[in-house]
PDB file of N, CA and C in Angstrom:
ATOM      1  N   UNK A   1      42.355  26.779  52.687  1.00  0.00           N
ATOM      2  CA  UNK A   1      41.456  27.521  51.821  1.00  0.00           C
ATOM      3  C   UNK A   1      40.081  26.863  51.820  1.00  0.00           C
ATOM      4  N   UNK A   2      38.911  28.072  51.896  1.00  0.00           N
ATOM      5  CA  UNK A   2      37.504  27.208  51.991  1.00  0.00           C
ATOM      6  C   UNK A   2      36.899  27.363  50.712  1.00  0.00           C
ATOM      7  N   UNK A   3      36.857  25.485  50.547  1.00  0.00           N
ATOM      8  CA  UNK A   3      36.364  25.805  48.999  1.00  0.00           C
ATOM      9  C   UNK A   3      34.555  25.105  49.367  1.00  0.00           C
ATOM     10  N   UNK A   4      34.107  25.581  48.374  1.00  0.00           N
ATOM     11  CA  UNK A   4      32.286  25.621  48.353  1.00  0.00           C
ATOM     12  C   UNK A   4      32.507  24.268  47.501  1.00  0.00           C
ATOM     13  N   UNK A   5      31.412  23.233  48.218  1.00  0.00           N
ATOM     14  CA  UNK A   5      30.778  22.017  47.868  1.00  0.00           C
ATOM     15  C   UNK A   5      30.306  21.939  46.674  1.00  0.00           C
ATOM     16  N   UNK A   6      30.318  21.193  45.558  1.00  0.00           N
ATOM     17  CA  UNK A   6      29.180  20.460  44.866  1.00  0.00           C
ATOM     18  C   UNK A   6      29.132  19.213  45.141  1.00  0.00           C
ATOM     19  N   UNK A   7      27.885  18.660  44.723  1.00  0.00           N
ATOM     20  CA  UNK A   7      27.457  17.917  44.978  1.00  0.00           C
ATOM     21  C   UNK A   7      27.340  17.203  43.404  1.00  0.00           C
ATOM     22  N   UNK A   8      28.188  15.801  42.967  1.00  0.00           N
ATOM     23  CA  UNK A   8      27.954  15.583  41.764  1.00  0.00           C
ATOM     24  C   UNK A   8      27.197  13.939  41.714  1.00  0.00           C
ATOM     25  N   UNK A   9      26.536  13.755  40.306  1.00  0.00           N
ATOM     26  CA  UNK A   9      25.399  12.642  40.661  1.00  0.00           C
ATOM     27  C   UNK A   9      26.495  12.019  39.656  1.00  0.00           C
ATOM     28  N   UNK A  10      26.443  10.507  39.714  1.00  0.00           N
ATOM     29  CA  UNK A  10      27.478   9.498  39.578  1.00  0.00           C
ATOM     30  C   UNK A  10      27.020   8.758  38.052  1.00  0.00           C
ATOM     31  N   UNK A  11      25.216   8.391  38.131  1.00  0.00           N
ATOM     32  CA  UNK A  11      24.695   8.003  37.103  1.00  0.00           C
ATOM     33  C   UNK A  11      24.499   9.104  35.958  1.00  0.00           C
ATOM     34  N   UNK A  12      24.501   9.007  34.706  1.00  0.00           N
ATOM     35  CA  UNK A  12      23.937   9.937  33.856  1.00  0.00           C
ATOM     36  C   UNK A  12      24.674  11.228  33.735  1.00  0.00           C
ATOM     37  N   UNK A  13      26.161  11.440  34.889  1.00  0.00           N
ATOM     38  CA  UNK A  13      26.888  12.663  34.865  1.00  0.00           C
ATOM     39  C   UNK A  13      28.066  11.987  34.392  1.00  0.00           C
ATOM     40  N   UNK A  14      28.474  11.456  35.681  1.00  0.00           N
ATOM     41  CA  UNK A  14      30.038  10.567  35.533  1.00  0.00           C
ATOM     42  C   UNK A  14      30.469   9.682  34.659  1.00  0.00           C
ATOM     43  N   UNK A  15      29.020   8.674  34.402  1.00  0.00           N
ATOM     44  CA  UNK A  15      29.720   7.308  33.801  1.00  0.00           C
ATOM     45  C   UNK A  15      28.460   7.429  32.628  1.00  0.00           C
ATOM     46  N   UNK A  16      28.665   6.537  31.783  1.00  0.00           N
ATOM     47  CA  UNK A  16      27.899   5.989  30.592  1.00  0.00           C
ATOM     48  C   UNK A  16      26.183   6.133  30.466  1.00  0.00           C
ATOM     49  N   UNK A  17      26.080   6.115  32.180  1.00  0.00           N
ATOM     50  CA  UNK A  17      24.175   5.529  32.232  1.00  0.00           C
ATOM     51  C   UNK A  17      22.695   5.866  31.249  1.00  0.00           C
ATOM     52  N   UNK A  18      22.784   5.069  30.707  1.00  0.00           N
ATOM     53  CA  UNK A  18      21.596   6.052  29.752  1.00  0.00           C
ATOM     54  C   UNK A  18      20.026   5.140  30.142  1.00  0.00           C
ATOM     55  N   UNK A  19      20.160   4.700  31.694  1.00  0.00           N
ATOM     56  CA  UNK A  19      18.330   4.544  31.866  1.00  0.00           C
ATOM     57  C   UNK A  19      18.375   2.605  31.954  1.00  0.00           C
ATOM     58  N   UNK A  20      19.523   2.118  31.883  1.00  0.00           N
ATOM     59  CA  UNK A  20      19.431   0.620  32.454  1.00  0.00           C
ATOM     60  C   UNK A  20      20.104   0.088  33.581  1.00  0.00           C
ATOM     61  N   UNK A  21      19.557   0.473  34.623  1.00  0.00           N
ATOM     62  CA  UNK A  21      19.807   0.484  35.742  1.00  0.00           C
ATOM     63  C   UNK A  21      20.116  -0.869  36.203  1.00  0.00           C
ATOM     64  N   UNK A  22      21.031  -1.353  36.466  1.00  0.00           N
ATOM     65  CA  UNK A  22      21.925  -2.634  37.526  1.00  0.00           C
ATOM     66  C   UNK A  22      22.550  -2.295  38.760  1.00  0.00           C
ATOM     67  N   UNK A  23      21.898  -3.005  39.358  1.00  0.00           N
ATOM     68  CA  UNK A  23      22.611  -2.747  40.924  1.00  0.00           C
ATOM     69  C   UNK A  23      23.594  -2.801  41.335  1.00  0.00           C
ATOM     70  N   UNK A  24      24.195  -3.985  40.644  1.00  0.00           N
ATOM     71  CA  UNK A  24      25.343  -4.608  40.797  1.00  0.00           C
ATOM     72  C   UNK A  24      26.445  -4.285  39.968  1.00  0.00           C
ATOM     73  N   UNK A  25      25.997  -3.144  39.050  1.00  0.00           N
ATOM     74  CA  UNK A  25      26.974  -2.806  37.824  1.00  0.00           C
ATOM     75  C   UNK A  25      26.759  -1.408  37.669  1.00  0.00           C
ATOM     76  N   UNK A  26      28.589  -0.922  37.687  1.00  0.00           N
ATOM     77  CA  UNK A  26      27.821   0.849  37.573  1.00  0.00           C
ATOM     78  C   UNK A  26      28.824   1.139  35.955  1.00  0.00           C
ATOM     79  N   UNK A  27      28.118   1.854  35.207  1.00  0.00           N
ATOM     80  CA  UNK A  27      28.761   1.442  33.626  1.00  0.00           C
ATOM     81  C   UNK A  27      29.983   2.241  33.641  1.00  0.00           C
ATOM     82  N   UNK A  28      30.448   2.377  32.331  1.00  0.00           N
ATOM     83  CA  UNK A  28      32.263   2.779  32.319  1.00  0.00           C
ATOM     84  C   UNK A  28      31.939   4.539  32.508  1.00  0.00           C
ATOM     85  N   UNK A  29      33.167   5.562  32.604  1.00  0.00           N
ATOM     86  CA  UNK A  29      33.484   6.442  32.984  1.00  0.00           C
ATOM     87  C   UNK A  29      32.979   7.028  31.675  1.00  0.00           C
ATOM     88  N   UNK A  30      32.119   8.190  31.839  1.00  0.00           N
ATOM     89  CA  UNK A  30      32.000   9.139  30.138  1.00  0.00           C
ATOM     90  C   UNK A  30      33.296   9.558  30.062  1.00  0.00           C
ATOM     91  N   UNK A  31      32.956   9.777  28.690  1.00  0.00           N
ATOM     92  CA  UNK A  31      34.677  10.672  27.940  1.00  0.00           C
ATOM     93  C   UNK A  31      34.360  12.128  28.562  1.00  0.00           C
ATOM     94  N   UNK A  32      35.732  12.490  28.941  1.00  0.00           N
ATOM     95  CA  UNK A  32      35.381  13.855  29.587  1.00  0.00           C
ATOM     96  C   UNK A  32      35.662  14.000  31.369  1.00  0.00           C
ATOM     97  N   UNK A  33      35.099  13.283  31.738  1.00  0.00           N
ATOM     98  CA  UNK A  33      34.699  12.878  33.256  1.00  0.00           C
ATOM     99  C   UNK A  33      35.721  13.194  34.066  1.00  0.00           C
ATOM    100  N   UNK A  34      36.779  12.300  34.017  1.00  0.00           N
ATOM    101  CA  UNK A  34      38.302  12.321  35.032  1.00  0.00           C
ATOM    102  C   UNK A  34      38.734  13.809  34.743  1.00  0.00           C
ATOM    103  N   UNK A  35      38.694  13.954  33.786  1.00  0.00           N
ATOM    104  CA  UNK A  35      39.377  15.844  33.539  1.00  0.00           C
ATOM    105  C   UNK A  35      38.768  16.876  34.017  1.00  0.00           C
ATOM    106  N   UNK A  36      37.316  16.434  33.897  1.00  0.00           N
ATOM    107  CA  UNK A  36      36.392  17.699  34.681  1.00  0.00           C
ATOM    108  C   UNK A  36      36.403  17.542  36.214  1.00  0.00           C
ATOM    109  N   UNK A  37      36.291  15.889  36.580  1.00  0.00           N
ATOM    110  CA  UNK A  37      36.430  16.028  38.152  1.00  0.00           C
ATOM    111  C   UNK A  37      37.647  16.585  38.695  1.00  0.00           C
ATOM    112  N   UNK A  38      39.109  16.292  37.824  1.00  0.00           N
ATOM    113  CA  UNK A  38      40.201  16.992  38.246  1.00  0.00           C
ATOM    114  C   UNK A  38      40.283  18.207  38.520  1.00  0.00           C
ATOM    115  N   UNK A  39      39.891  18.463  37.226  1.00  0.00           N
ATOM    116  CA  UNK A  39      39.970  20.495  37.306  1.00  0.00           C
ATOM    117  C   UNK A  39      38.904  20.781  38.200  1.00  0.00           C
ATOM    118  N   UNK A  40      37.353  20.272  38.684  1.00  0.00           N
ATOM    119  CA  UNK A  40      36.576  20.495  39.386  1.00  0.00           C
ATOM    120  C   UNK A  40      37.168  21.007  40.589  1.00  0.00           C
ATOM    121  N   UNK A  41      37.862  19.675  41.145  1.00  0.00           N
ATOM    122  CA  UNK A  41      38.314  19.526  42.931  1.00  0.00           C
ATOM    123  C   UNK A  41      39.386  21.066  43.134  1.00  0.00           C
ATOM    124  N   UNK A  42      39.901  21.687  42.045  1.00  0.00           N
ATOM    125  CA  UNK A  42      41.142  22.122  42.273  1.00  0.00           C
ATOM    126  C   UNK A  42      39.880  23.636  42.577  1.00  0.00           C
ATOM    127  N   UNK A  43      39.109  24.219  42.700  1.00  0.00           N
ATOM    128  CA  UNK A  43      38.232  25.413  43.281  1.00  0.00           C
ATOM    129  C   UNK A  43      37.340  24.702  43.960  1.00  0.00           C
ATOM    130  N   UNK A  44      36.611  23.341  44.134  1.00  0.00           N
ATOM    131  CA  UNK A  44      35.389  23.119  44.819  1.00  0.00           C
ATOM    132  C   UNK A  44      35.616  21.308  45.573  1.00  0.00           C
ATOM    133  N   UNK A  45      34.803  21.697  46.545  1.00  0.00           N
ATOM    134  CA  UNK A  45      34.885  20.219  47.087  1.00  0.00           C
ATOM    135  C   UNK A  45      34.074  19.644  46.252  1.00  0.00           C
ATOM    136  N   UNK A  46      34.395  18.605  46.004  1.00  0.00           N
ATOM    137  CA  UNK A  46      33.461  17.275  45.086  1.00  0.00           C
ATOM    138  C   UNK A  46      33.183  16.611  45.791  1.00  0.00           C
ATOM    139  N   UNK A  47      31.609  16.091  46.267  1.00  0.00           N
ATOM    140  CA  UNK A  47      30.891  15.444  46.942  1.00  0.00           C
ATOM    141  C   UNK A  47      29.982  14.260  45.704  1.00  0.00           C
ATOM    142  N   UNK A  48      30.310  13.219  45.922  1.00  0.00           N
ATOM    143  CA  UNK A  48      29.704  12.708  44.796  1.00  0.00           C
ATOM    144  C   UNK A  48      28.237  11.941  45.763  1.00  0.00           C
ATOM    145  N   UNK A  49      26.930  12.248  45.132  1.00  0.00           N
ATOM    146  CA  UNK A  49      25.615  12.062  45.635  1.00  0.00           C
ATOM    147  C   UNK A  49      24.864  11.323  44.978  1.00  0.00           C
ATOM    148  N   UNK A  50      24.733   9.765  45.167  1.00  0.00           N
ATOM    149  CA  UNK A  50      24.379   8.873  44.285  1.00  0.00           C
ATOM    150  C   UNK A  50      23.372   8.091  45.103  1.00  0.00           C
ATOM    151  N   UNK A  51      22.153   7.328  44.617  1.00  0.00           N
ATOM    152  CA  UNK A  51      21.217   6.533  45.008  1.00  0.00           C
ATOM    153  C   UNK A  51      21.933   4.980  45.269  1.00  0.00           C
ATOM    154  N   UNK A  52      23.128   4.725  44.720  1.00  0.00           N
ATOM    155  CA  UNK A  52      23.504   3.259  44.686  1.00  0.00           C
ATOM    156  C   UNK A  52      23.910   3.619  46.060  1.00  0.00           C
ATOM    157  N   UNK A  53      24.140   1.817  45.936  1.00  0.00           N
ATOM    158  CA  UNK A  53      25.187   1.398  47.021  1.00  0.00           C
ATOM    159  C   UNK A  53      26.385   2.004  47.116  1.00  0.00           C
ATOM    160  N   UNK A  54      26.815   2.534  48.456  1.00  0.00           N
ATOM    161  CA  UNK A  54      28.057   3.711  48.662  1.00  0.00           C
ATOM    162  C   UNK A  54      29.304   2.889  48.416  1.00  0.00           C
ATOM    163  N   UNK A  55      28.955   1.136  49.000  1.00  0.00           N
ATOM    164  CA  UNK A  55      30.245   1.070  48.633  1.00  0.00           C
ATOM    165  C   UNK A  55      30.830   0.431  47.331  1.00  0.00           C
ATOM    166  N   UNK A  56      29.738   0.257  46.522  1.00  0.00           N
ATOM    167  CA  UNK A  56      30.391  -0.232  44.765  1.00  0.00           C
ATOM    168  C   UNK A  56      30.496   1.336  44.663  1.00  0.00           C
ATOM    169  N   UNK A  57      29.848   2.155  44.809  1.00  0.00           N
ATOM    170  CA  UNK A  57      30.007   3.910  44.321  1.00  0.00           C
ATOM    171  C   UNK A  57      31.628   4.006  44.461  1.00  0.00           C
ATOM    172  N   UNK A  58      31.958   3.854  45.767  1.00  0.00           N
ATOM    173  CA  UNK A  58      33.518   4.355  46.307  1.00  0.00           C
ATOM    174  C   UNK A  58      34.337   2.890  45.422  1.00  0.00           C
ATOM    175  N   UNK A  59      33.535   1.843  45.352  1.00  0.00           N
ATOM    176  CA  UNK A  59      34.631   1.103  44.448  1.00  0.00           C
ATOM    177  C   UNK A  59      34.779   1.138  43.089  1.00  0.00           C
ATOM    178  N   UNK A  60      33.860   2.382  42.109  1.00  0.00           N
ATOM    179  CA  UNK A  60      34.071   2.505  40.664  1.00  0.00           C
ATOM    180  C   UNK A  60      34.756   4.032  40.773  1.00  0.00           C
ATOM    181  N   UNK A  61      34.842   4.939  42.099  1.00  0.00           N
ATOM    182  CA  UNK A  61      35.840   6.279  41.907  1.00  0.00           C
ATOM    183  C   UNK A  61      36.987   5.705  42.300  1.00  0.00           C
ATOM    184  N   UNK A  62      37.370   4.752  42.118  1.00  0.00           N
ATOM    185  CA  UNK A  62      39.113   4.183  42.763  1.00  0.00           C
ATOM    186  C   UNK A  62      39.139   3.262  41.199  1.00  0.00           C
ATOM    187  N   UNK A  63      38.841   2.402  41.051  1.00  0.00           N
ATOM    188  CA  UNK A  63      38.654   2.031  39.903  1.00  0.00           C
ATOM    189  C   UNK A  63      39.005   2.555  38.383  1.00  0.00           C
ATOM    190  N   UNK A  64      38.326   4.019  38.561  1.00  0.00           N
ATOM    191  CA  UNK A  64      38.470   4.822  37.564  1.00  0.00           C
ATOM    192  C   UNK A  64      39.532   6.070  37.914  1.00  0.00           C
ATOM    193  N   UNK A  65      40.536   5.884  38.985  1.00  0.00           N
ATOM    194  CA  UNK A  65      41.370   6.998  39.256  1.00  0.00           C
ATOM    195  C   UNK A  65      41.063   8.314  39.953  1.00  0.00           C
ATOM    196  N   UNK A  66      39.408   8.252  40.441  1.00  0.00           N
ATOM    197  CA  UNK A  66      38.931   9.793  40.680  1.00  0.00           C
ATOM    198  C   UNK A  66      39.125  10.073  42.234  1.00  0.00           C
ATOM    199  N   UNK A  67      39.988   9.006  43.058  1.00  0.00           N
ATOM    200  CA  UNK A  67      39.745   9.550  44.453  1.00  0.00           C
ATOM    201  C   UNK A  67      40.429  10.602  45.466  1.00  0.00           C
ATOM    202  N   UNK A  68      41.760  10.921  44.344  1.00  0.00           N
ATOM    203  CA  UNK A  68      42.392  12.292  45.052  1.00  0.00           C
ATOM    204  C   UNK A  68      41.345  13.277  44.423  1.00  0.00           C
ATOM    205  N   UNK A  69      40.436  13.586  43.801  1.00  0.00           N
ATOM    206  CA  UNK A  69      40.095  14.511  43.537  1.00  0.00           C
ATOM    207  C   UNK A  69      38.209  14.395  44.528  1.00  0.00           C
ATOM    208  N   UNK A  70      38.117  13.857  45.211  1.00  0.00           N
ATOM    209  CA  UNK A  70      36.167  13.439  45.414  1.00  0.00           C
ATOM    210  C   UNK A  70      36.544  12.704  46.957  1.00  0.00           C
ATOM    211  N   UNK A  71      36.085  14.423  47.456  1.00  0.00           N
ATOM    212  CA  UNK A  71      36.113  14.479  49.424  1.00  0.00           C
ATOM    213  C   UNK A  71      35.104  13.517  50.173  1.00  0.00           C
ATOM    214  N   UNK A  72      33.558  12.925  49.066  1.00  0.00           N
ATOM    215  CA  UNK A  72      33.444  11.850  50.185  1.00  0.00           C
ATOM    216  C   UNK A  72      32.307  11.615  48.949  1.00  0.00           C
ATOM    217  N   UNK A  73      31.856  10.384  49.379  1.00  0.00           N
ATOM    218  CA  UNK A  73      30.152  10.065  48.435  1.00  0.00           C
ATOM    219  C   UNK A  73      29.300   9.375  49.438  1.00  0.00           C
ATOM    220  N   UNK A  74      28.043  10.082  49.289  1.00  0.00           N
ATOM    221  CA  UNK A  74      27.302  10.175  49.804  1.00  0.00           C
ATOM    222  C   UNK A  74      25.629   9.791  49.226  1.00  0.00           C
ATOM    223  N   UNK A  75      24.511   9.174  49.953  1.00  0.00           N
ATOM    224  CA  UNK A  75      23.272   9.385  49.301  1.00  0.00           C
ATOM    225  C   UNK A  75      22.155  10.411  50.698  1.00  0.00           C
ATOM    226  N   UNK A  76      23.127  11.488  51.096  1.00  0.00           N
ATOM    227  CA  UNK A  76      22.433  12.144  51.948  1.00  0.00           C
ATOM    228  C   UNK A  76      22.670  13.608  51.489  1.00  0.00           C
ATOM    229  N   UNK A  77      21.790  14.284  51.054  1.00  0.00           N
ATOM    230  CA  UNK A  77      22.268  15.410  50.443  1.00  0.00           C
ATOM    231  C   UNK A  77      22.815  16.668  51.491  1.00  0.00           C
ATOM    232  N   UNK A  78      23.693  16.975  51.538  1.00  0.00           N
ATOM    233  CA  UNK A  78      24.486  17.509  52.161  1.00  0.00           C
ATOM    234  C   UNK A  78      24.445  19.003  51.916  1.00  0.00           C
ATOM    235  N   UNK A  79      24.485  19.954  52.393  1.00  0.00           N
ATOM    236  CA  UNK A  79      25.072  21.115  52.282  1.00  0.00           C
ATOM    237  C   UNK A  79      25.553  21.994  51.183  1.00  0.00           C
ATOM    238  N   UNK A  80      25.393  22.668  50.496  1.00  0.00           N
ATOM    239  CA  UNK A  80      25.798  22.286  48.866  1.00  0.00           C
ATOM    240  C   UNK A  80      25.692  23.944  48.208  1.00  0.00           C
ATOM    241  N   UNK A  81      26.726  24.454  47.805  1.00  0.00           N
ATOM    242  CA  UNK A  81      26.775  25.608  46.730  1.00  0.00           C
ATOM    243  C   UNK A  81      25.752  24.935  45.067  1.00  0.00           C
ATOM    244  N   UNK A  82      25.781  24.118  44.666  1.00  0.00           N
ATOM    245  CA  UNK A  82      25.702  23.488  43.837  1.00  0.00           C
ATOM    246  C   UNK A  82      25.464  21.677  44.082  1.00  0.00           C
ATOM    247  N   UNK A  83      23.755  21.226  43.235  1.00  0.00           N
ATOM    248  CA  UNK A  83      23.548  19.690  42.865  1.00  0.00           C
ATOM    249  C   UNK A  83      23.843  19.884  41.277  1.00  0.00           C
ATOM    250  N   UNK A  84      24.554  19.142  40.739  1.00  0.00           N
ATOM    251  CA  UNK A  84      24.448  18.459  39.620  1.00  0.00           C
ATOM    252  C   UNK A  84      24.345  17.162  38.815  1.00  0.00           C
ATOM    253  N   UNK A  85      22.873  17.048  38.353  1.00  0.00           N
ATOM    254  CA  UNK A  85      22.442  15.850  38.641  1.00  0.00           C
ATOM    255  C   UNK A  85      21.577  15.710  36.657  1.00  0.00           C
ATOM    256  N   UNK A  86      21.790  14.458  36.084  1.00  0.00           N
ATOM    257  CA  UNK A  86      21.029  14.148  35.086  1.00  0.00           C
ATOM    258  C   UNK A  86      18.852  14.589  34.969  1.00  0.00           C
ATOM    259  N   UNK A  87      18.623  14.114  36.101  1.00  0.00           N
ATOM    260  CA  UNK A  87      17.502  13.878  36.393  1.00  0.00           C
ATOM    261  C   UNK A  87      16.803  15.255  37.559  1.00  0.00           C
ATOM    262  N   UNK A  88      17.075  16.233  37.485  1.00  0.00           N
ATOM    263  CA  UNK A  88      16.836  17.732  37.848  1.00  0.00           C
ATOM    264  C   UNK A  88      16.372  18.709  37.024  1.00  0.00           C
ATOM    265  N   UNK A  89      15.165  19.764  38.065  1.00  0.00           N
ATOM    266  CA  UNK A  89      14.403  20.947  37.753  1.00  0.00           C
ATOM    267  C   UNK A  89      15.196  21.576  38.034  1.00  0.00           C
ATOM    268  N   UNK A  90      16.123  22.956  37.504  1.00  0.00           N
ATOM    269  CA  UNK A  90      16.094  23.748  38.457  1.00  0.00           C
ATOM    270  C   UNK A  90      14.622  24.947  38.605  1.00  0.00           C
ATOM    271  N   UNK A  91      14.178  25.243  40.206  1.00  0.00           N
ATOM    272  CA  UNK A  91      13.215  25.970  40.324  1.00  0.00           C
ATOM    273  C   UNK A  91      13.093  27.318  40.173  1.00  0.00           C
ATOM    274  N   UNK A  92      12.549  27.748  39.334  1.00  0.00           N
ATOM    275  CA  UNK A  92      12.834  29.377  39.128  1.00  0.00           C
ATOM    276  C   UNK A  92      11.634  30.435  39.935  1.00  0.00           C
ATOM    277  N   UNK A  93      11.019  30.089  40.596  1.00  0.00           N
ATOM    278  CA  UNK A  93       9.770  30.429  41.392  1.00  0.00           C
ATOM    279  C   UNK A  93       8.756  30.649  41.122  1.00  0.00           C
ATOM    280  N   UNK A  94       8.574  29.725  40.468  1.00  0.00           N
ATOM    281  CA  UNK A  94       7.229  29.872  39.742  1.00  0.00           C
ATOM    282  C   UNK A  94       6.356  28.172  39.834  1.00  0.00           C
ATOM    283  N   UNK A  95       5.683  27.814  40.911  1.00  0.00           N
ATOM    284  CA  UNK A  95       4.989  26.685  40.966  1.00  0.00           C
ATOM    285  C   UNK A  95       4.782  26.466  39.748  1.00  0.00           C
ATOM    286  N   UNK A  96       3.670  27.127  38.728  1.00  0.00           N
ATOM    287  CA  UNK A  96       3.464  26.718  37.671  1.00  0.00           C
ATOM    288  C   UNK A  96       4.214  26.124  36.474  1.00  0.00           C
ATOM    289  N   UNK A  97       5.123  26.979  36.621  1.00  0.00           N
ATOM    290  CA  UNK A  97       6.483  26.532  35.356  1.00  0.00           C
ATOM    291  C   UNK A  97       6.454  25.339  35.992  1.00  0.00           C
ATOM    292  N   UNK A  98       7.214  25.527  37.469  1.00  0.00           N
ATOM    293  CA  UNK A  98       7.614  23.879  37.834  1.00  0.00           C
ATOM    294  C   UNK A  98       6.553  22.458  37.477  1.00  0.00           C
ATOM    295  N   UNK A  99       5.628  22.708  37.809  1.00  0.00           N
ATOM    296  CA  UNK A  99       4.019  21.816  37.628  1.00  0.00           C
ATOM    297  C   UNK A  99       4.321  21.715  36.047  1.00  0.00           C
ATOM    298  N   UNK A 100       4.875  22.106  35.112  1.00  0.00           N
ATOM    299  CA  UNK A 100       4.753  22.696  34.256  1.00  0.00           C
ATOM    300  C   UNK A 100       6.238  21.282  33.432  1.00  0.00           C
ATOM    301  N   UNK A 101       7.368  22.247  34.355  1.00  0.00           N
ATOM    302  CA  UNK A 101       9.144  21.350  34.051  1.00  0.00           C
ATOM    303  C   UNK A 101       8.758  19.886  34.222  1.00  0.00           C
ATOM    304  N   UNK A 102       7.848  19.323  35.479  1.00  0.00           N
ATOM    305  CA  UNK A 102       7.911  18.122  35.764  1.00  0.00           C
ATOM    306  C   UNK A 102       6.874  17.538  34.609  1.00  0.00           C
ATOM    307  N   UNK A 103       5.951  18.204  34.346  1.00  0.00           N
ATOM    308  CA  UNK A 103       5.234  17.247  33.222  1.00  0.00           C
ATOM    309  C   UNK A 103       6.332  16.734  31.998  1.00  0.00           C
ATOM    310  N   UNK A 104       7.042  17.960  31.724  1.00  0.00           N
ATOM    311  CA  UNK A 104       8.154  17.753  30.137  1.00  0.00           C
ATOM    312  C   UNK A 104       9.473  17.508  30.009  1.00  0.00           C
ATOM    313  N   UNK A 105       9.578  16.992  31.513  1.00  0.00           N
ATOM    314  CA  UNK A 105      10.845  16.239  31.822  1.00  0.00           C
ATOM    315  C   UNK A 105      11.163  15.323  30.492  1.00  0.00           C
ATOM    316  N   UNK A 106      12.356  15.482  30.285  1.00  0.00           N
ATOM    317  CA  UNK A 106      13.199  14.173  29.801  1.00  0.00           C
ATOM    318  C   UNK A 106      14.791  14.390  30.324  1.00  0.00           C
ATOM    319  N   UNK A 107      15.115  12.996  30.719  1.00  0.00           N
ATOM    320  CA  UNK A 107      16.616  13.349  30.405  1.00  0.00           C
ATOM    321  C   UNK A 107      17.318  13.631  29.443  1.00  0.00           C
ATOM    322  N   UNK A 108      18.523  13.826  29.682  1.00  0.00           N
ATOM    323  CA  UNK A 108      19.479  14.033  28.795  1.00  0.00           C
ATOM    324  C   UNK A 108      19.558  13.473  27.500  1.00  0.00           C
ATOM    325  N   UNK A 109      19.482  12.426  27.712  1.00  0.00           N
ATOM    326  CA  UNK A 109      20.047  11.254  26.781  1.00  0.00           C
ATOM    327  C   UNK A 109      19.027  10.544  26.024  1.00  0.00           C
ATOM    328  N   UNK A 110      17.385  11.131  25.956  1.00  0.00           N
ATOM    329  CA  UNK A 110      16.250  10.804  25.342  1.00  0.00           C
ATOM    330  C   UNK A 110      15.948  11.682  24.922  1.00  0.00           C
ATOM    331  N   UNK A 111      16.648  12.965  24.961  1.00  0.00           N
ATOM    332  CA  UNK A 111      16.141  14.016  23.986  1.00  0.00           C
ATOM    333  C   UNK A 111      16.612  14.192  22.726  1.00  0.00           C
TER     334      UNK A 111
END
């Protein structure tokens, strides 16, 4: 069966991150997380698309139980029905709005 890609972001979706970034440390799993990636994988491939290092990335989805469900991780954006990401516009075609989204950005977790 061909299931359609997302593409999920690791910081600010998956785990705890609220903006203190360590290289060497990726924070604990949000509440919620393992259940949505489960039920996710079971209609869509889960591609997890993260700026860290791929291989602490692949060593906190084993860690936290998520690797029967998350077909590969990646920091190359791939092919994709769907990005879901903390730190994203979506573009509605309108330069201006966008010129507009990027001035009044905030994340999630500062609003």
């Amino acid at each position: 069966m061909y299931k359609k890609t997302v593409l999920l972001d690791l910081d600010g979706v998956l785990n705890t991150y609220c903006g203190k970034y360590n290289e060497n440390f990726i924070e604990p799993i949000s509440d919620g997380a393992f259940e949505f990636v489960k039920n996710l994988s079971l209609d869509y491939k889960v591609v997890i698309f993260t700026s860290r290092n791929l291989l602490l990335a692949s060593k906190w989805i084993i860690e936290n139980g998520l690797e029967d469900f998350i077909e590969n991780v990646t920091n190359v954006k791939e092919p994709a029905y769907l990005t879901i990401d903390d730190r994203c516009i979506k573009f509605n075609g309108s330069f201006q709005d966008l010129k507009s989204n990027i001035e009044d950005f905030k994340v999630w977790y500062k609003n």
